[in-house]
C-alpha atoms as a PDB file:
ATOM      1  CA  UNK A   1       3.952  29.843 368.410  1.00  0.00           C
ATOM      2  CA  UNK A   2       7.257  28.611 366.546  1.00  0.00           C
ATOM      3  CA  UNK A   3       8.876  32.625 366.796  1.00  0.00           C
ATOM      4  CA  UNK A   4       7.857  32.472 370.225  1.00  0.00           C
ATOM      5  CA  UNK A   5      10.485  29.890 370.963  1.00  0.00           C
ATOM      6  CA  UNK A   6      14.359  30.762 372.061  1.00  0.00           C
ATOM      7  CA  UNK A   7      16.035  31.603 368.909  1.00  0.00           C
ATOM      8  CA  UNK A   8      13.780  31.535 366.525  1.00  0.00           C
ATOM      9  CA  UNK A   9      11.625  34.961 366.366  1.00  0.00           C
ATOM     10  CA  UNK A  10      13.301  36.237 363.390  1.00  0.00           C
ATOM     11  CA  UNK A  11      13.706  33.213 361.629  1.00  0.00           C
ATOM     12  CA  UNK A  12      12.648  32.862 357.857  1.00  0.00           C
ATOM     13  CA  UNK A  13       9.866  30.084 357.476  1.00  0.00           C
ATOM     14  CA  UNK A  14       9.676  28.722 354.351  1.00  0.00           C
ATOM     15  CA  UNK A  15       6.131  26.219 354.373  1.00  0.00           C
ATOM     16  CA  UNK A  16       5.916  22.937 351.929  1.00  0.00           C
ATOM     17  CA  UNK A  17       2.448  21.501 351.203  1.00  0.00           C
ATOM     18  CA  UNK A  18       1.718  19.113 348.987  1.00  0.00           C
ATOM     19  CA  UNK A  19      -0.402  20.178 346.112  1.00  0.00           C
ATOM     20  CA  UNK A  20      -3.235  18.279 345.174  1.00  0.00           C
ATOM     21  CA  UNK A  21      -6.077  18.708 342.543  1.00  0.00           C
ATOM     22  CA  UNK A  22      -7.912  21.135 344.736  1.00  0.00           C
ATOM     23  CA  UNK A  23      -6.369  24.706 345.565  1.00  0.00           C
ATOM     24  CA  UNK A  24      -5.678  24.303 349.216  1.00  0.00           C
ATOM     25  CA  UNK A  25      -2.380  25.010 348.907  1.00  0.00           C
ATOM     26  CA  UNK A  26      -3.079  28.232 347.808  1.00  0.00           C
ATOM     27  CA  UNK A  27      -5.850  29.071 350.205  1.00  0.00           C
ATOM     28  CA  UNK A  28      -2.631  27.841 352.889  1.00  0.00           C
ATOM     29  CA  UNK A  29      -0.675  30.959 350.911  1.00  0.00           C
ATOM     30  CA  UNK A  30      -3.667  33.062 351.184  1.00  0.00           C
ATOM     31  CA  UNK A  31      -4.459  32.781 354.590  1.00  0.00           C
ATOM     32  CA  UNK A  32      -0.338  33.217 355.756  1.00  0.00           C
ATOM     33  CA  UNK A  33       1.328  34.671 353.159  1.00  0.00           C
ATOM     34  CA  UNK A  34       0.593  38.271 355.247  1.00  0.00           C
ATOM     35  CA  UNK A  35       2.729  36.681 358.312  1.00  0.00           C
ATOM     36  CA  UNK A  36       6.189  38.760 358.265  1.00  0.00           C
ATOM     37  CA  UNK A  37       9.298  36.324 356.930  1.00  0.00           C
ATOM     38  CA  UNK A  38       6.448  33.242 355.633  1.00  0.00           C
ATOM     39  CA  UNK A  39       6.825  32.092 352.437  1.00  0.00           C
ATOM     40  CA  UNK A  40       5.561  29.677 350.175  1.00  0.00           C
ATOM     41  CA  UNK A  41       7.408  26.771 347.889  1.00  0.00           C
ATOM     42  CA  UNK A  42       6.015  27.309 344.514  1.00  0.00           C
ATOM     43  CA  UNK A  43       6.370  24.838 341.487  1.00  0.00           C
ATOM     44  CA  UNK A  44       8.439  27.095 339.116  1.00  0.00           C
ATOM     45  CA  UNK A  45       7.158  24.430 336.254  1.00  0.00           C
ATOM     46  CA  UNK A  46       3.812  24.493 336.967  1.00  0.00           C
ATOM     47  CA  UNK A  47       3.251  28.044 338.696  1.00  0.00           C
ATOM     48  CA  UNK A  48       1.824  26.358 341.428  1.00  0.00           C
ATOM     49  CA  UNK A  49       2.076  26.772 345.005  1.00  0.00           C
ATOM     50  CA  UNK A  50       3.017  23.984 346.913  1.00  0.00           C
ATOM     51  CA  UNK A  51       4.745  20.130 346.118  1.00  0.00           C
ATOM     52  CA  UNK A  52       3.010  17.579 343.029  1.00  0.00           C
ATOM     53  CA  UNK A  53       4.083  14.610 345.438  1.00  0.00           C
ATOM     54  CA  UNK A  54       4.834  12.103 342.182  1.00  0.00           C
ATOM     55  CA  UNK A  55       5.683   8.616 343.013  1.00  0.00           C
ATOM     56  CA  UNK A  56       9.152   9.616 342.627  1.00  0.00           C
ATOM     57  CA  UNK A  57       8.642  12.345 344.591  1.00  0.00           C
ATOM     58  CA  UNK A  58       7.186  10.159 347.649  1.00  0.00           C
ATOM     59  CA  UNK A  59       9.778   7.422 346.767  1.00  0.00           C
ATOM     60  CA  UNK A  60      12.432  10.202 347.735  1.00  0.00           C
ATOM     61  CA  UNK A  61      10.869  11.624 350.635  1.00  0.00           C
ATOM     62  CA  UNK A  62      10.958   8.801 352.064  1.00  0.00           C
ATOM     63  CA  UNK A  63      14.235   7.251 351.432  1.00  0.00           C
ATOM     64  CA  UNK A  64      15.064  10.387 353.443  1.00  0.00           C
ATOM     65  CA  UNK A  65      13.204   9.798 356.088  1.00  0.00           C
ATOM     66  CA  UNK A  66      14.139   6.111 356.408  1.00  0.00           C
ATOM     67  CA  UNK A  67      18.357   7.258 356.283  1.00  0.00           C
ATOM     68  CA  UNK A  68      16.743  10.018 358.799  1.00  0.00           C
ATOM     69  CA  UNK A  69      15.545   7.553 361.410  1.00  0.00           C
ATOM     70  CA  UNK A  70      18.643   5.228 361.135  1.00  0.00           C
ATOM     71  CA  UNK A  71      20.440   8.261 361.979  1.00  0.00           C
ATOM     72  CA  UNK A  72      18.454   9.292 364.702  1.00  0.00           C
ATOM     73  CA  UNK A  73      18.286  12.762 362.885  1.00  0.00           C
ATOM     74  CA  UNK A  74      14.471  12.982 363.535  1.00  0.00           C
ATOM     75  CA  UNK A  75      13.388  14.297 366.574  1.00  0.00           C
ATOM     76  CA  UNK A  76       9.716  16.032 367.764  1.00  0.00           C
ATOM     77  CA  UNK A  77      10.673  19.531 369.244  1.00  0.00           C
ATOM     78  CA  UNK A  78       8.176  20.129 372.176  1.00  0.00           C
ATOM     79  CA  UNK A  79       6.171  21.584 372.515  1.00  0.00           C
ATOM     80  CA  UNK A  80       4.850  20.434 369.395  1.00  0.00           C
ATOM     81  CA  UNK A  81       2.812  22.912 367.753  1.00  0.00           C
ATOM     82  CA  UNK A  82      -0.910  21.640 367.482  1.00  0.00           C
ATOM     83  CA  UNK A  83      -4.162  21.687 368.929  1.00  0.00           C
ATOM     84  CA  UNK A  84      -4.345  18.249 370.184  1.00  0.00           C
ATOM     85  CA  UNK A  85      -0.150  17.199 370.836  1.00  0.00           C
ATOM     86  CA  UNK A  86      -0.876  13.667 372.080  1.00  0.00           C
ATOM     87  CA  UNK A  87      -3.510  12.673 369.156  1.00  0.00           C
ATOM     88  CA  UNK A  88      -1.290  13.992 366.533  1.00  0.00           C
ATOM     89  CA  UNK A  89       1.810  12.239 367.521  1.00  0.00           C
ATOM     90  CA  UNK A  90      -0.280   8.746 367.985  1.00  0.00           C
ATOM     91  CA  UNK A  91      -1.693   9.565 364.075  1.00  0.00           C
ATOM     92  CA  UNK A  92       2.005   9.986 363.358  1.00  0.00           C
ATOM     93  CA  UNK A  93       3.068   6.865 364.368  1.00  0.00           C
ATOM     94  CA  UNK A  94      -0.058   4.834 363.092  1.00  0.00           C
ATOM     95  CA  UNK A  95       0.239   6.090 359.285  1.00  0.00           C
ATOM     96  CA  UNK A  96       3.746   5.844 359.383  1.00  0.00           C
ATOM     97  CA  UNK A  97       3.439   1.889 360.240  1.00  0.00           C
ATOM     98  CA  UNK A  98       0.902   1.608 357.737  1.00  0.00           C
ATOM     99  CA  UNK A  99       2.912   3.690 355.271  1.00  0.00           C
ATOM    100  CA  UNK A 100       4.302   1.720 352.296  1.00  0.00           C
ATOM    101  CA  UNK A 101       4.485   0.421 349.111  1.00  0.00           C
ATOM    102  CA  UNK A 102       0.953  -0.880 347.853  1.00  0.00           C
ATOM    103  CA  UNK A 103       0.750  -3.204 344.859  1.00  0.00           C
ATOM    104  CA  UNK A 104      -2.444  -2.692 342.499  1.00  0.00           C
ATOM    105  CA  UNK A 105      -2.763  -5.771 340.321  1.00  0.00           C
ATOM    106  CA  UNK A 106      -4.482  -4.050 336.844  1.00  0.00           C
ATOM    107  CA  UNK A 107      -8.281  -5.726 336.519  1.00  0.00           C
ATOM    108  CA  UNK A 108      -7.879  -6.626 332.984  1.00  0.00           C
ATOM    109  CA  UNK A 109      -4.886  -7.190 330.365  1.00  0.00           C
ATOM    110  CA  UNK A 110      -4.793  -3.824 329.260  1.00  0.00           C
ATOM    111  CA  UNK A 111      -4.233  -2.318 332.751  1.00  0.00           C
ATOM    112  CA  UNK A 112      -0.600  -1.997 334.237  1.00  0.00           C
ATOM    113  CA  UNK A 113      -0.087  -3.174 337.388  1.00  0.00           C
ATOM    114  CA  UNK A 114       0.930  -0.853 339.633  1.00  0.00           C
ATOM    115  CA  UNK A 115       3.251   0.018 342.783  1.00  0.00           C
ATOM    116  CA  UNK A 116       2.615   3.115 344.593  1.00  0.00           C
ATOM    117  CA  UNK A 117       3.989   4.623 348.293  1.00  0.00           C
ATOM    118  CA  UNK A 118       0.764   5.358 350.315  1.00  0.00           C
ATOM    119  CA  UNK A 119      -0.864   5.344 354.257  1.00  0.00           C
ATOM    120  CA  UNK A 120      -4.231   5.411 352.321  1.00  0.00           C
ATOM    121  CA  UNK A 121      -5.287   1.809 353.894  1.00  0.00           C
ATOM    122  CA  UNK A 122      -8.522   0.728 355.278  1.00  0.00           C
ATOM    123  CA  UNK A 123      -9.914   4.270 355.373  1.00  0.00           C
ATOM    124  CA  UNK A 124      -6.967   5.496 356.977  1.00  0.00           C
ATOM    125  CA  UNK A 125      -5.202   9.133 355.697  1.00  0.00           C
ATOM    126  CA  UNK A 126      -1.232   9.790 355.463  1.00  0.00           C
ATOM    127  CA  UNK A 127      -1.229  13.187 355.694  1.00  0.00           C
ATOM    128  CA  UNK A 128       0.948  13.850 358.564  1.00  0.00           C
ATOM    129  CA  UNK A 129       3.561  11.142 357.726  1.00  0.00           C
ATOM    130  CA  UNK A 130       3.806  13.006 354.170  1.00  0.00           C
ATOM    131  CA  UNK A 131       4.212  16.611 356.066  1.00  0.00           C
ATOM    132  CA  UNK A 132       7.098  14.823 357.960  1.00  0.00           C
ATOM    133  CA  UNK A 133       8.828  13.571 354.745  1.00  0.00           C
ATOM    134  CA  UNK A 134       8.074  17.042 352.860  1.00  0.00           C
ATOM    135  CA  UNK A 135       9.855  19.025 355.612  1.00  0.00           C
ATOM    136  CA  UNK A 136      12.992  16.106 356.317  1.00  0.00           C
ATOM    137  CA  UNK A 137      13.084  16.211 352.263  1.00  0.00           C
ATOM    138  CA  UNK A 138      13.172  19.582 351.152  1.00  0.00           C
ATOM    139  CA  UNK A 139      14.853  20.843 354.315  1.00  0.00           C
ATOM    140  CA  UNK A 140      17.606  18.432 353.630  1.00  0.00           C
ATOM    141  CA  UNK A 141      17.338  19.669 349.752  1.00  0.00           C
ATOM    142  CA  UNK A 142      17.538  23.471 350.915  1.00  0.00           C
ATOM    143  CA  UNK A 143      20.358  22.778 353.093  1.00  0.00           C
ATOM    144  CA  UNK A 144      22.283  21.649 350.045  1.00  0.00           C
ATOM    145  CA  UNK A 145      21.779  24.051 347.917  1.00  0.00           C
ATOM    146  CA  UNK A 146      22.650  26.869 349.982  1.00  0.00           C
ATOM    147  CA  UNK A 147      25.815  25.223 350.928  1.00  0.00           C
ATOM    148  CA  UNK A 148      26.814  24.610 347.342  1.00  0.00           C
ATOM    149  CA  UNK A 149      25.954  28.646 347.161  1.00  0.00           C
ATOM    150  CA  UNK A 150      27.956  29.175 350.113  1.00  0.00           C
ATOM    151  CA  UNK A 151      31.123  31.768 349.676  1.00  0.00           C
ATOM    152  CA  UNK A 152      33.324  32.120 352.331  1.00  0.00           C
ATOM    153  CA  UNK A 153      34.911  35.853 353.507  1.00  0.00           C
ATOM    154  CA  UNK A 154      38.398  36.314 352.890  1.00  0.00           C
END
């Protein structure tokens, strides 16, 4: 549906998911990786497809997205690509209020106390308000890189 949009049906797509214990990330790769100009962020460290989203990781991504939103640089193209375009943009806004920093008080002296970014409240999930700070991150990241690799024609 995205190359089907003015402008865009050659573009290179370059997908971000966060990596987690199980392999969905690479059953994502699997499943797309046959899709003409698709490709995958791998972990060069780890040989892993997809983003370990550390707590300095998530810290990032979302400092981004917070100078993002001052900036009114965030904006939801429509039509948005999804099954159900109303119910995903109400879970976007719902985990992103609940998104923040939690404090974990350790239950005994030998446990740290801890402070950790997460939507994970109540039951709820953050999974769409960390696929909007993995694409505002590393699409902000990728833009700097290639203009630091950027040579002019004489």
């Amino acid at each position: 549906m995205i190359r089907q949009l003015p402008g865009r049906g050659a573009s290179p797509v370059t997908i971000y998911v966060e990596r987690n214990l199980g392999f969905e990330s690479e059953h994502h790769k699997r499943a797309l990786e046959h899709i003409p100009g698709v490709s995958f962020y791998v972990d060069q460290k780890a040989n892993r497809v997809g983003v370990l989203t550390t707590e300095a990781i998530k810290h990032a991504m979302c400092q981004m997205v917070v100078v993002m939103l001052q900036e009114r640089r965030i904006h939801v193209h429509r039509p948005l690509v999804s099954r159900d375009e109303k119910g995903v943009l109400m879970r976007l806004r719902e985990q992103m209020e609940v998104y923040s920093y939690q404090f974990k008080l350790g239950t005994n002296t030998f446990q740290k106390d801890r402070i950790a970014l997460s939507g994970k409240v109540g039951g709820m999930k953050d999974d769409i308000c960390i696929a909007l700070q993995l694409a505002c991150y590393f699409t902000n990241l990728e833009t700097q890189r290639a203009a630091q690799n950027f040579t002019p024609l004489d």
